[in-house]
N, C-alpha and C. Protein backbone atom coordinates (compact mmCIF):
# COMPACT_ATOMS: atom_id res chain seq x y z
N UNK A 1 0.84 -1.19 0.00
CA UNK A 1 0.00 0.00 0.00
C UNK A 1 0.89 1.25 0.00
N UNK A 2 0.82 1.94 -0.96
CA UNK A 2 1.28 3.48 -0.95
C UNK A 2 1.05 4.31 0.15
N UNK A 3 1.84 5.47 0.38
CA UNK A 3 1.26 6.54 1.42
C UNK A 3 2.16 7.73 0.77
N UNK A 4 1.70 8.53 1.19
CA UNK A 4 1.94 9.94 1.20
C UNK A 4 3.01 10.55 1.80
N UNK A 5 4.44 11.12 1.36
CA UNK A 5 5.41 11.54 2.09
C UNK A 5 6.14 12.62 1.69
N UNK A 6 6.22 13.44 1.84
CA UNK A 6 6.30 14.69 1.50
C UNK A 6 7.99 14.87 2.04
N UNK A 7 8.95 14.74 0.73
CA UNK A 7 10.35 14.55 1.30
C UNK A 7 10.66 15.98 0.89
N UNK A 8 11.51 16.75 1.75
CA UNK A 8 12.09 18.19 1.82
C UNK A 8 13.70 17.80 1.51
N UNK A 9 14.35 18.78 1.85
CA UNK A 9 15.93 18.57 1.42
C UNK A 9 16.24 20.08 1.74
N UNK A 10 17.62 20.02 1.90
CA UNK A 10 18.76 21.54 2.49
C UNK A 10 19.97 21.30 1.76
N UNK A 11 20.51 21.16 0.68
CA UNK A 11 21.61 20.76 0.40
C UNK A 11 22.45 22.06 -0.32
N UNK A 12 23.78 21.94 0.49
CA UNK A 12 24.49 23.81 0.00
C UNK A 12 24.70 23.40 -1.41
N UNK A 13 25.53 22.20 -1.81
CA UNK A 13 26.55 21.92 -2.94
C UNK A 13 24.96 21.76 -4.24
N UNK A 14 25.83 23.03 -5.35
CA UNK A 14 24.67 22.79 -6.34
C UNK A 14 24.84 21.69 -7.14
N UNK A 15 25.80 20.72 -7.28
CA UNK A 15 25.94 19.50 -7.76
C UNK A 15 24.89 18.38 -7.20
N UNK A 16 25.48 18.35 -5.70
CA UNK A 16 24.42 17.47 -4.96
C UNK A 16 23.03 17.59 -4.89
N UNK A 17 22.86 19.00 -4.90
CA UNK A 17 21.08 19.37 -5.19
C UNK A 17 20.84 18.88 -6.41
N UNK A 18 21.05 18.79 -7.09
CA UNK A 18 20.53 18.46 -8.45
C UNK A 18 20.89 17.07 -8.90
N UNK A 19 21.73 16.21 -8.30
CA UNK A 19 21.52 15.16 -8.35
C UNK A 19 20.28 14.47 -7.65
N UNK A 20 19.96 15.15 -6.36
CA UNK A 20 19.25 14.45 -5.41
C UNK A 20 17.63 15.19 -6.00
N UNK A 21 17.36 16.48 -6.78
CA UNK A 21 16.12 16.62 -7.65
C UNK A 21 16.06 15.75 -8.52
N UNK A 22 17.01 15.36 -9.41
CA UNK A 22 17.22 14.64 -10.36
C UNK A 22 16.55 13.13 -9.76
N UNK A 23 16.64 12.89 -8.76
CA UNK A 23 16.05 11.53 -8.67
C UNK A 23 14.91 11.58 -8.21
N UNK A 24 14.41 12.41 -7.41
CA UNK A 24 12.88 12.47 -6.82
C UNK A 24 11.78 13.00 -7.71
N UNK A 25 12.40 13.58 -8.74
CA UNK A 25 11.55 13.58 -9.87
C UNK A 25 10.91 12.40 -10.62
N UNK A 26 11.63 11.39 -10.20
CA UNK A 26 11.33 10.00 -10.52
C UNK A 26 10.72 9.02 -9.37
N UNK A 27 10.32 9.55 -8.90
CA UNK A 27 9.37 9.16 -7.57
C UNK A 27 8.22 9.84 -6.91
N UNK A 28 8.38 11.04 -7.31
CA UNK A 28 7.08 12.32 -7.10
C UNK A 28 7.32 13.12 -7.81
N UNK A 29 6.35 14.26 -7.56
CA UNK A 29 5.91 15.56 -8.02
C UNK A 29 6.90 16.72 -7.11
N UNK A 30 7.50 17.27 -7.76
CA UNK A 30 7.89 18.54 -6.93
C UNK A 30 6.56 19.79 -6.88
N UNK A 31 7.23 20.16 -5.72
CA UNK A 31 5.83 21.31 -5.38
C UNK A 31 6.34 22.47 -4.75
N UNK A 32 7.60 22.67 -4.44
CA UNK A 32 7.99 23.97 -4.14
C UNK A 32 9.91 23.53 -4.34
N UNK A 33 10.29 23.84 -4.49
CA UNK A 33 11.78 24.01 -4.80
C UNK A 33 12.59 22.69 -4.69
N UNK A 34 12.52 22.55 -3.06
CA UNK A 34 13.62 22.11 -2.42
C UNK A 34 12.02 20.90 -1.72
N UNK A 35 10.82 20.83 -2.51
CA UNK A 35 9.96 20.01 -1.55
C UNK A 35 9.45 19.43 -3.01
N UNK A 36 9.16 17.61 -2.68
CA UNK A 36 8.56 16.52 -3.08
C UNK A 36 7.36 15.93 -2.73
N UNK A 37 5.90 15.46 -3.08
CA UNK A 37 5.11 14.63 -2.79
C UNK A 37 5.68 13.33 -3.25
N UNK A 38 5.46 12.49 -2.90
CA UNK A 38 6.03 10.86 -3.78
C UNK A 38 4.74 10.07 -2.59
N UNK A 39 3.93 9.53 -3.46
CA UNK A 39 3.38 8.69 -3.20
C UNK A 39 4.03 6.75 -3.17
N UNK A 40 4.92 6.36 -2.00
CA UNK A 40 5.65 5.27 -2.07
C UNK A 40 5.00 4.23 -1.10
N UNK A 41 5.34 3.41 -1.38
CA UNK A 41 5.05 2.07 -0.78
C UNK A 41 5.81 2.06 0.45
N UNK A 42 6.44 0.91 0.99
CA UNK A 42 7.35 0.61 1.96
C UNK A 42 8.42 0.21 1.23
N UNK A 43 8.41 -0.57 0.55
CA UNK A 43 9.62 -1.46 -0.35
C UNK A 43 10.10 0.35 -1.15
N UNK A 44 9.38 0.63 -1.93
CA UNK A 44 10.01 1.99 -2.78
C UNK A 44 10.74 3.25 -1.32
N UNK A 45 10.17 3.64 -0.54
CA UNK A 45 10.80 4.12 0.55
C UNK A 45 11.97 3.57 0.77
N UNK A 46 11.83 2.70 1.40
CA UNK A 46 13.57 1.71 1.16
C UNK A 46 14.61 2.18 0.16
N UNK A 47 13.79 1.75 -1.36
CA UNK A 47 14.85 1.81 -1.90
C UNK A 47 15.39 3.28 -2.50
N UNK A 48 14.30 4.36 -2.09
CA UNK A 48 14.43 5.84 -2.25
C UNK A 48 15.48 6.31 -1.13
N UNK A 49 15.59 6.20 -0.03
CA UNK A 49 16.58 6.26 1.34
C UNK A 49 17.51 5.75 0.74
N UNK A 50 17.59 4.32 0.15
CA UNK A 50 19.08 3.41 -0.02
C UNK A 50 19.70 4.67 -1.19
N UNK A 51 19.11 4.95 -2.28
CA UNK A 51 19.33 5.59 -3.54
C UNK A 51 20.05 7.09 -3.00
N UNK A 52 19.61 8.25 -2.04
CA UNK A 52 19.69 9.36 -1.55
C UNK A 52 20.89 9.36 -0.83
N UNK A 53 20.91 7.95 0.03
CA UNK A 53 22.29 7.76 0.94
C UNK A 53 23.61 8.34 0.15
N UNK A 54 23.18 7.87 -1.16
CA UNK A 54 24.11 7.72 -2.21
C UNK A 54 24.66 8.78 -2.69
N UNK A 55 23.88 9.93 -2.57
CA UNK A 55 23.95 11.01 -3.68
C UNK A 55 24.45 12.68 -2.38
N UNK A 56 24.36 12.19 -0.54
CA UNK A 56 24.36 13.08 -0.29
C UNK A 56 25.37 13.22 0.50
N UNK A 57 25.82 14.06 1.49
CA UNK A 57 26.67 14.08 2.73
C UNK A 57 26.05 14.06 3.90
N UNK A 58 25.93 13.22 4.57
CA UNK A 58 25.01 13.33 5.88
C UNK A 58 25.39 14.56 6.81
N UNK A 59 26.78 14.72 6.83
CA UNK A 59 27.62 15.96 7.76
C UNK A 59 27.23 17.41 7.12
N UNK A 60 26.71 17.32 5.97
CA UNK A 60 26.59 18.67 5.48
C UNK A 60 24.68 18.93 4.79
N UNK A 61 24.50 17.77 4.23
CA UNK A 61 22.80 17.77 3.84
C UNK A 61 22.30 17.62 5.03
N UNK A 62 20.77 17.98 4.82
CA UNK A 62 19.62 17.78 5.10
C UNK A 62 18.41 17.45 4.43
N UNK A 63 18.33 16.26 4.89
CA UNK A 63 17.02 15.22 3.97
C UNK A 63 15.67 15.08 5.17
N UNK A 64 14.29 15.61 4.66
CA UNK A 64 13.51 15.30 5.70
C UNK A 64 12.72 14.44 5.20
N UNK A 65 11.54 13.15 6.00
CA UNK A 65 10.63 12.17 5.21
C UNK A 65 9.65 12.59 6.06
N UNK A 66 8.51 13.38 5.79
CA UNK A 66 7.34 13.16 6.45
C UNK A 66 6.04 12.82 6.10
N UNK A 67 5.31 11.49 6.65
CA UNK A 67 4.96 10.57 6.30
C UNK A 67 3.40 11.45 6.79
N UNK A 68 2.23 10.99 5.72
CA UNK A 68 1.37 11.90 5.85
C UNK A 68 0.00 10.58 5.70
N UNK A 69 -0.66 10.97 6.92
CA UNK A 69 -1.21 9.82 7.42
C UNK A 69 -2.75 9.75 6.31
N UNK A 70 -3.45 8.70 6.02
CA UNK A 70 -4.41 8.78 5.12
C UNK A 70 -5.49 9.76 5.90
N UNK A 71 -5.86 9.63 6.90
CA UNK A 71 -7.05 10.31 7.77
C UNK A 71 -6.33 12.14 7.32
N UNK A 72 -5.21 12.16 7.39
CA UNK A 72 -5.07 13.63 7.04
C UNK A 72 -5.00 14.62 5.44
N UNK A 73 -5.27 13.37 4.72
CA UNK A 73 -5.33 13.99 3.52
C UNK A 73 -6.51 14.86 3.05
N UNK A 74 -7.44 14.79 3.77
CA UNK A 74 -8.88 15.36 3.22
C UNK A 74 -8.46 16.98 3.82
N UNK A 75 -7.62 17.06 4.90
CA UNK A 75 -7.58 18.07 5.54
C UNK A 75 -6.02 19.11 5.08
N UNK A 76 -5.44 18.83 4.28
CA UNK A 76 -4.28 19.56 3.35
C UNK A 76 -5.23 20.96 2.80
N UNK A 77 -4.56 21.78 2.85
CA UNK A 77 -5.01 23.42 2.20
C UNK A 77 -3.43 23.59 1.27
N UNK A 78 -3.97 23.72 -0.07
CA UNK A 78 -3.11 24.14 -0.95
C UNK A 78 -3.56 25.01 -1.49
N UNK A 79 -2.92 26.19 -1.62
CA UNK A 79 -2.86 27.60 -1.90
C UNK A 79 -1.93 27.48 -2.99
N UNK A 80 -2.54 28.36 -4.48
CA UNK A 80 -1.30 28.20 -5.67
C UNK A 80 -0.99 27.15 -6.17
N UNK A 81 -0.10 26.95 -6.92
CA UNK A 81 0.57 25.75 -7.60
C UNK A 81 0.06 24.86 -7.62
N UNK A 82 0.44 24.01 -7.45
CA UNK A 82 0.04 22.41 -8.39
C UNK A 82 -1.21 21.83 -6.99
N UNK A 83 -2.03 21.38 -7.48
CA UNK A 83 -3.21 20.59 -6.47
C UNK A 83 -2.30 19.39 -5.57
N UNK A 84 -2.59 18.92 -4.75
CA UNK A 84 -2.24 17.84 -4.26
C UNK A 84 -2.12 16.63 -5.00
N UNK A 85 -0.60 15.98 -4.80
CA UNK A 85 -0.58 14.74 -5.98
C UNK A 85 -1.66 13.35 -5.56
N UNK A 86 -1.81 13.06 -6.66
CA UNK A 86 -2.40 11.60 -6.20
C UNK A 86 -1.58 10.49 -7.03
N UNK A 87 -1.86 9.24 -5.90
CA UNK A 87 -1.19 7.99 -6.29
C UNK A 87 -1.04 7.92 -7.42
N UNK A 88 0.04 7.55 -8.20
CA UNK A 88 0.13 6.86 -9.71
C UNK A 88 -0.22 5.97 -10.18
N UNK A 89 0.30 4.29 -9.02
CA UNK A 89 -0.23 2.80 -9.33
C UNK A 89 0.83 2.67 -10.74
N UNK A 90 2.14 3.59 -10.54
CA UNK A 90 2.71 3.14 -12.13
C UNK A 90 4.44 2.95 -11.62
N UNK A 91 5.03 2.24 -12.25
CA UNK A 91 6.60 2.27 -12.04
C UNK A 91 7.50 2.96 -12.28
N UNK A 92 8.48 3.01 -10.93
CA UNK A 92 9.06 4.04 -11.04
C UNK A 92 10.48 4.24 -12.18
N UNK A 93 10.71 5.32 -13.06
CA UNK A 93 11.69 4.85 -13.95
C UNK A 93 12.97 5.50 -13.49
């Protein structure tokens, strides 16, 4: 079962930022800069964390995962930009 996780990021090095957009574009929707919706499973979470480990500096990034419970989706206020994403049900490339 999918859920809702809204991954953020802080990263100084413009190399590393854009590697680490570069991949969450392939797992969600960006919705403000440096912020992601990705609708993931448990297994895809896994392997999105294993993939990020990869691309960042733990001593110098900042990666946030916040996991957004089904009971709270009816209650999101989006102002501007893109509507709230919904599930895909499609693979990730």
């Amino acid at each position: 079962m999918e859920r809702l996780m809204v991954v953020s990021y802080d990263i100084p090095s413009n190399r590393r930022r854009r590697k680490v957009a570069e991949l969450l574009e392939g797992y969600g929707q960006r919705v403000q800069y440096s912020v992601f919706e990705c609708w993931l499973s448990a297994e895809k979470l896994t392997e999105l964390q294993k993939r990020l480990k990869r691309r960042i500096k733990i001593e110098e990034d900042s990666v946030r995962f916040y996991p957004i419970p089904t009971y709270a989706l009816e209650q999101i206020i989006v102002w501007g930009g893109r509507p709230l994403s919904e599930p895909q049900g499609s693979t990730v490339i």
